[in-house]
Protein backbone atom coordinates (compact mmCIF):
# COMPACT_ATOMS: atom_id res chain seq x y z
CA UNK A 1 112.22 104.08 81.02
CA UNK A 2 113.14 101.62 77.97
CA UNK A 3 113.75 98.35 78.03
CA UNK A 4 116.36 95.85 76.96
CA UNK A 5 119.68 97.05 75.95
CA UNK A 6 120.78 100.72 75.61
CA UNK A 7 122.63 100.31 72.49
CA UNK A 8 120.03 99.39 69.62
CA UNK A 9 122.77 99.05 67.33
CA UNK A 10 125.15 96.70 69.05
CA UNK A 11 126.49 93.73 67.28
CA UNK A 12 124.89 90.45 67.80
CA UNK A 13 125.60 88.59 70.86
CA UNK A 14 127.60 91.65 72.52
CA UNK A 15 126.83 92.64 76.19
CA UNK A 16 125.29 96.17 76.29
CA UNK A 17 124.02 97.92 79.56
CA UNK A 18 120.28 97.09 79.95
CA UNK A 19 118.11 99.19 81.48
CA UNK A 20 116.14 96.72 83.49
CA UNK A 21 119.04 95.59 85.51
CA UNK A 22 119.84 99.45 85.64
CA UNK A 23 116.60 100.47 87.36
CA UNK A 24 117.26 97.16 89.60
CA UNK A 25 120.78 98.85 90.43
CA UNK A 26 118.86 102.10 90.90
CA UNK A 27 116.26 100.01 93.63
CA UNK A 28 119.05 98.98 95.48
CA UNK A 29 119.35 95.60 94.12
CA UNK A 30 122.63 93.65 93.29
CA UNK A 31 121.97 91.86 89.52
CA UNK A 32 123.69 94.12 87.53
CA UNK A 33 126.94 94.07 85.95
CA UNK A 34 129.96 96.86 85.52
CA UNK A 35 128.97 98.31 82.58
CA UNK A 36 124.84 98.56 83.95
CA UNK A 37 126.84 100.61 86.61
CA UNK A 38 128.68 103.29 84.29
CA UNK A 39 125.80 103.65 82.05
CA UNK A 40 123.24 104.40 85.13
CA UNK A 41 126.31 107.31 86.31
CA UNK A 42 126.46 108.44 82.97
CA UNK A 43 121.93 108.43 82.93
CA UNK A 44 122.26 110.24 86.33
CA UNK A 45 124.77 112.58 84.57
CA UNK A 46 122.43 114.00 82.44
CA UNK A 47 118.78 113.62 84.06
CA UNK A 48 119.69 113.71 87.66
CA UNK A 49 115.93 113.43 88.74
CA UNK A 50 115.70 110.02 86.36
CA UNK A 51 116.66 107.71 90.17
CA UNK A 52 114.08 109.55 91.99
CA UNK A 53 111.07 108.81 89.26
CA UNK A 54 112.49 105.42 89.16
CA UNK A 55 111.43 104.85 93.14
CA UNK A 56 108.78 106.96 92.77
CA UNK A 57 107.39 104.43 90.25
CA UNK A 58 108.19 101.57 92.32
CA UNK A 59 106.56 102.95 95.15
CA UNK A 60 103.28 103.94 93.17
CA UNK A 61 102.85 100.14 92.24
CA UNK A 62 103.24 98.86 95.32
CA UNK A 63 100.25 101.25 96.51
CA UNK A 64 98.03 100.24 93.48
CA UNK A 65 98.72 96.29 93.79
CA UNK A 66 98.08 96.75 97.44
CA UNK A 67 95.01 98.55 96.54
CA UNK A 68 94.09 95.86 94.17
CA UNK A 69 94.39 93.19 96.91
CA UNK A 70 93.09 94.52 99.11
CA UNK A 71 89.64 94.63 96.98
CA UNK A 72 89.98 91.06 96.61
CA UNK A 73 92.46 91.12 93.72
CA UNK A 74 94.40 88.12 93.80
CA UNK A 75 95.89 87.70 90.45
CA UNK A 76 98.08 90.22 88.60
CA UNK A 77 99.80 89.81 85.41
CA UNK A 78 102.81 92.46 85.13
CA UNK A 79 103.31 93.48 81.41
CA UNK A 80 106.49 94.26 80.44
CA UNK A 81 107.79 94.05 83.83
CA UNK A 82 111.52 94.35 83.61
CA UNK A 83 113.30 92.16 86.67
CA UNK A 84 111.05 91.14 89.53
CA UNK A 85 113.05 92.91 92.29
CA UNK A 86 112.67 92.86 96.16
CA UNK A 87 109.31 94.39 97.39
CA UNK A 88 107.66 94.25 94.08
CA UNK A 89 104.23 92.90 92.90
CA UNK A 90 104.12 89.72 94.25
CA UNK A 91 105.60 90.87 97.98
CA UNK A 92 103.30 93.31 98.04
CA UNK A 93 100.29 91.14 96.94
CA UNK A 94 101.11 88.56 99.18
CA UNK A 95 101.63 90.99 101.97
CA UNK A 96 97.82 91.31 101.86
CA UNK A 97 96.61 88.17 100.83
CA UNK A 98 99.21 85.01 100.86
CA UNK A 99 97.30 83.36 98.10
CA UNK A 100 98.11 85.89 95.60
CA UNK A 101 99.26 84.80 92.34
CA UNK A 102 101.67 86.93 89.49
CA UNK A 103 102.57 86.79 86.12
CA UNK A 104 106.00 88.67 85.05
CA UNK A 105 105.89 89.25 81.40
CA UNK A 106 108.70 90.98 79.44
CA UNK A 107 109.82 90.73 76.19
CA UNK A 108 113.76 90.47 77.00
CA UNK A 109 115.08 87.01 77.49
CA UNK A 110 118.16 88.47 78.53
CA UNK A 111 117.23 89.12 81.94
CA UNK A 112 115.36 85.86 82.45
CA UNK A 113 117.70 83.94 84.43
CA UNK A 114 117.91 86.40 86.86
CA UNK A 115 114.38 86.99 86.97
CA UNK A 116 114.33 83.31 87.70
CA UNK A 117 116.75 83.57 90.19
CA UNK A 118 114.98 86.13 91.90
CA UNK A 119 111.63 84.13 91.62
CA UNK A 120 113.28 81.15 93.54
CA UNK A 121 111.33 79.75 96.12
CA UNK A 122 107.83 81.98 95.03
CA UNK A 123 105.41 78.99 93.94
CA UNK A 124 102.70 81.36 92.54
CA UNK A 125 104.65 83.79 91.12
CA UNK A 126 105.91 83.23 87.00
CA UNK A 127 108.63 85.22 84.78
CA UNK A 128 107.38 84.77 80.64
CA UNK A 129 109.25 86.02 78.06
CA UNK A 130 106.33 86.94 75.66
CA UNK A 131 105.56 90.13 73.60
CA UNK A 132 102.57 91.60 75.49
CA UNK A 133 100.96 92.53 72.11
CA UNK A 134 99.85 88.90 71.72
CA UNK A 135 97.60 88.61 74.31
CA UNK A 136 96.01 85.29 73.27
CA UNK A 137 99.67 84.09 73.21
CA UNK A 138 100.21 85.79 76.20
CA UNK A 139 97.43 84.54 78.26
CA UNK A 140 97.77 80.57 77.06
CA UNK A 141 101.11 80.53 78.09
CA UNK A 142 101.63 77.38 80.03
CA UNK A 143 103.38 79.29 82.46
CA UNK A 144 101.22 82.02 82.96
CA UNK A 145 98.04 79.65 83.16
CA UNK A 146 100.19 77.68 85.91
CA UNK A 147 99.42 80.72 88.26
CA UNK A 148 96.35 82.79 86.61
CA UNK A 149 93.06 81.95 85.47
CA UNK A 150 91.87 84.54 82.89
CA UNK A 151 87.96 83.28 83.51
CA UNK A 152 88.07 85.04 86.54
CA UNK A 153 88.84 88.71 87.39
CA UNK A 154 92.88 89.89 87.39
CA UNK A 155 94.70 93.12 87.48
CA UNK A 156 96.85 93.90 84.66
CA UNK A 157 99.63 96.61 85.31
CA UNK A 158 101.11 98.33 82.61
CA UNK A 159 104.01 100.48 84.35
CA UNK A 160 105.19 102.75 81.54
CA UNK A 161 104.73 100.11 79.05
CA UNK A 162 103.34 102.54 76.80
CA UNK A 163 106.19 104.59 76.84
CA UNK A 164 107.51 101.79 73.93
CA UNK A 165 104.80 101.81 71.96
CA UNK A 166 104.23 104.91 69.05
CA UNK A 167 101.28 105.72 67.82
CA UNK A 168 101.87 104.57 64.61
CA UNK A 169 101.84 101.31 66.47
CA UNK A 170 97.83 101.90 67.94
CA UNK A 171 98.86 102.04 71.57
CA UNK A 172 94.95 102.62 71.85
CA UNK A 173 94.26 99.12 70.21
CA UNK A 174 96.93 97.65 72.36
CA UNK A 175 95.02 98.69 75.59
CA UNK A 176 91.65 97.85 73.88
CA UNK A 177 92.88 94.42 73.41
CA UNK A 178 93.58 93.74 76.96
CA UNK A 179 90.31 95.41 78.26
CA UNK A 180 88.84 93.07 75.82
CA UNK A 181 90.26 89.83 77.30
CA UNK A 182 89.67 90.88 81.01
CA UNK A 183 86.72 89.48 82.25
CA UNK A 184 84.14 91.57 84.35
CA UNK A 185 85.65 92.90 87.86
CA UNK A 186 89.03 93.05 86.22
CA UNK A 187 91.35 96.34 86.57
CA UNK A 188 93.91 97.85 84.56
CA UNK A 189 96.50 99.52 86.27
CA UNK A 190 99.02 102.27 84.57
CA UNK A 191 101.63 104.69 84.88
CA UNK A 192 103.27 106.77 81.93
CA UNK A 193 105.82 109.57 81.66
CA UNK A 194 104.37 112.91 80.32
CA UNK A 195 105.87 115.28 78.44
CA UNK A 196 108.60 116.40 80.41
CA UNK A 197 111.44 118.87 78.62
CA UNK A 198 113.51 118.03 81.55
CA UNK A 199 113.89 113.86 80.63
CA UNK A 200 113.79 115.50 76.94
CA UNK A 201 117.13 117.56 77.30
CA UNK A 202 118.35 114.80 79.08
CA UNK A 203 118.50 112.60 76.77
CA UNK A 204 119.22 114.93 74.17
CA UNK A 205 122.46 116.14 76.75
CA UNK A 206 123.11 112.03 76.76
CA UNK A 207 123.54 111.97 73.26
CA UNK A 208 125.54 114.99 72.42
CA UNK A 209 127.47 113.90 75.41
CA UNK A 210 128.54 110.96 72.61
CA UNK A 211 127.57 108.16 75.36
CA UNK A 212 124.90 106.40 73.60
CA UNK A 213 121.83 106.51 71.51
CA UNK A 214 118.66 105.95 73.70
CA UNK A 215 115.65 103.43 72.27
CA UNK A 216 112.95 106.24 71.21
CA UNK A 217 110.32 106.58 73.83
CA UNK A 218 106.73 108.39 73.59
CA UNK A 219 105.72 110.64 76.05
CA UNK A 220 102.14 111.56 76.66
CA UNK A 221 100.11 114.18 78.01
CA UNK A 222 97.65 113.48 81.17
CA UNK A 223 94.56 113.87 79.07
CA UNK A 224 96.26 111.06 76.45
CA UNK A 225 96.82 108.53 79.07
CA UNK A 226 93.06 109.17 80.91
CA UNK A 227 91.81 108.23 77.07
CA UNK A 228 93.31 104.67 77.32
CA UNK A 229 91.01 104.13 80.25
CA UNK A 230 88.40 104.69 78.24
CA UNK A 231 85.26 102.23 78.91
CA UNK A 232 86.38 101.37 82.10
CA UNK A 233 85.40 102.75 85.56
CA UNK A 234 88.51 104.90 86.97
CA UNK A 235 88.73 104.32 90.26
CA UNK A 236 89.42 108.18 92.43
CA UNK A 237 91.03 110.28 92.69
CA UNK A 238 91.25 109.13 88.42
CA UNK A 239 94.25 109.98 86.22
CA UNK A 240 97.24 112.15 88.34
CA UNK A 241 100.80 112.76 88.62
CA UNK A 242 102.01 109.62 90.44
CA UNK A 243 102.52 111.10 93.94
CA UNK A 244 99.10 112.09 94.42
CA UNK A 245 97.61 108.82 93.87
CA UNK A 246 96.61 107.69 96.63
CA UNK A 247 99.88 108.55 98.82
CA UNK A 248 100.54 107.26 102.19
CA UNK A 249 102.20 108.45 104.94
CA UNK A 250 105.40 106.86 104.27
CA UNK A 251 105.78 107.72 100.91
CA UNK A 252 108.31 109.88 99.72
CA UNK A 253 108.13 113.12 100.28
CA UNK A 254 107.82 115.71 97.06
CA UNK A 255 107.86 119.22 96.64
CA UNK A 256 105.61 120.07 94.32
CA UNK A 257 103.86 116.72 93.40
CA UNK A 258 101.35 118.42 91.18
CA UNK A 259 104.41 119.18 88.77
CA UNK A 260 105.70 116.14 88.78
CA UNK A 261 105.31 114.50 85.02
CA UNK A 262 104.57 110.66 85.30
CA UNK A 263 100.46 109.87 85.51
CA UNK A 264 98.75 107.42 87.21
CA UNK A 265 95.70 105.46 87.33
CA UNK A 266 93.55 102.44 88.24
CA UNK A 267 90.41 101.53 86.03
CA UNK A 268 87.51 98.93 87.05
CA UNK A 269 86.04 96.62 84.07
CA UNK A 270 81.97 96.55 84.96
């Protein structure tokens, strides 16, 4: 899903819906405002299924930061991480080792305050407002070096980041970049939507519907998305539609998960 605000041609200074409080609404949490709530009813309109891939996303990260941690993983740096809700990275990292540390970095300042209210209280965990495309800016952040030393091996998680980047904008050298900086025993984890005509005709049903131009978003194919782990190790069962990496018993149960157009995967750097 896009970030920031829904409405890329607002006027200056006027509150739009955003979609990161949106998804937060969506996750059952309560920092969102009235018109966050009509937009998401008028998103659900049109792309019904758009809630479910929401949780399913959430859910998917907290299996691959768990599986992170628990391979001695113990500092994560979230790129473009929309609001740090309830249950998210740093929960779940801590759930398996308390001395985890995280990084929240998102380009939209608008949503920092309640990222730092969310964040109260959590001494290792940091919200940024960076662009993740300057990742020496990025990683000598005083804030992010308060909780995460890049010397030494850390997970980053890109969780549909890509979605905002076009390939006129190198999405390849973006993720080349990172793998660059990430010293040895360091993982990249990713999700991104694929080409699914379903979120395609919703939007397009959104728009014709007159309620709202979304921010253009690229989706991918499974075999695009495995080539951004290239030169890394990918851990099994490799690139696959979310659900069937690495489910566990409590996750949410899916139909047909083979079908379901959102790909997944966790890559080692040797």
């Amino acid at each position: 899903m896009p970030q920031g605000a829904l409405d890329p041609d607002g006027a200056a200074g006027e509150v739009v819906p955003n979609i990161a409080r949106i998804r937060h609404l969506w996750l059952g949490g309560d920092r969102h405002r009235p018109d966050d709530g009509e937009m998401a009813r008028r998103i659900e309109l049109c792309g019904p299924h758009i809630p479910y891939l929401v949780r399913e996303q959430r859910a998917l990260v907290r299996r691959q930061v768990r599986f992170l941690a628990e391979r001695g993983i113990t500092q994560f740096l979230d790129l473009g991480s929309g609001l740090p809700d309830q249950g998210y990275v740093h929960h779940t990292a801590r759930e398996v080792n308390p001395e985890s540390r995280v990084a929240y970095v998102d380009i939209d300042g608008s949503i920092a305050s309640d990222a730092a209210a969310l964040l109260e209280g959590s001494a290792n965990a940091r919200f940024v407002v960076a662009d993740c495309r300057d990742v020496a800016g990025v990683l000598d952040h005083p804030d992010v070096r308060a909780v995460l030393d890049p010397t030494e091996p850390f997970a980053v998680l890109m969780t549909e980041l890509l979605l905002h980047i076009p390939d006129s904008e190198n999405p390849e050298g973006f993720v080349a970049s990172w793998v660059e900086a990430m010293p040895s025993g360091s993982y990249l984890a990713m999700s991104h939507f694929g080409e699914d005509d379903q979120v395609l005709e919703g939007f397009q049903i959104f728009e014709s519907l007159k309620f709202g131009r979304f921010p253009r978003v690229n989706l991918r194919s499974r075999e695009r998305v495995a080539e951004f782990f290239t030169g890394l190790e990918l851990v099994e069962p490799g690139v696959v539609p979310a659900p069937l990496w690495r489910p566990e018993p409590n996750t949410e149960t899916v139909r047909n998960p083979a079908e379901v157009r959102m790909y997944a995967g966790v890559g080692r750097k040797g």
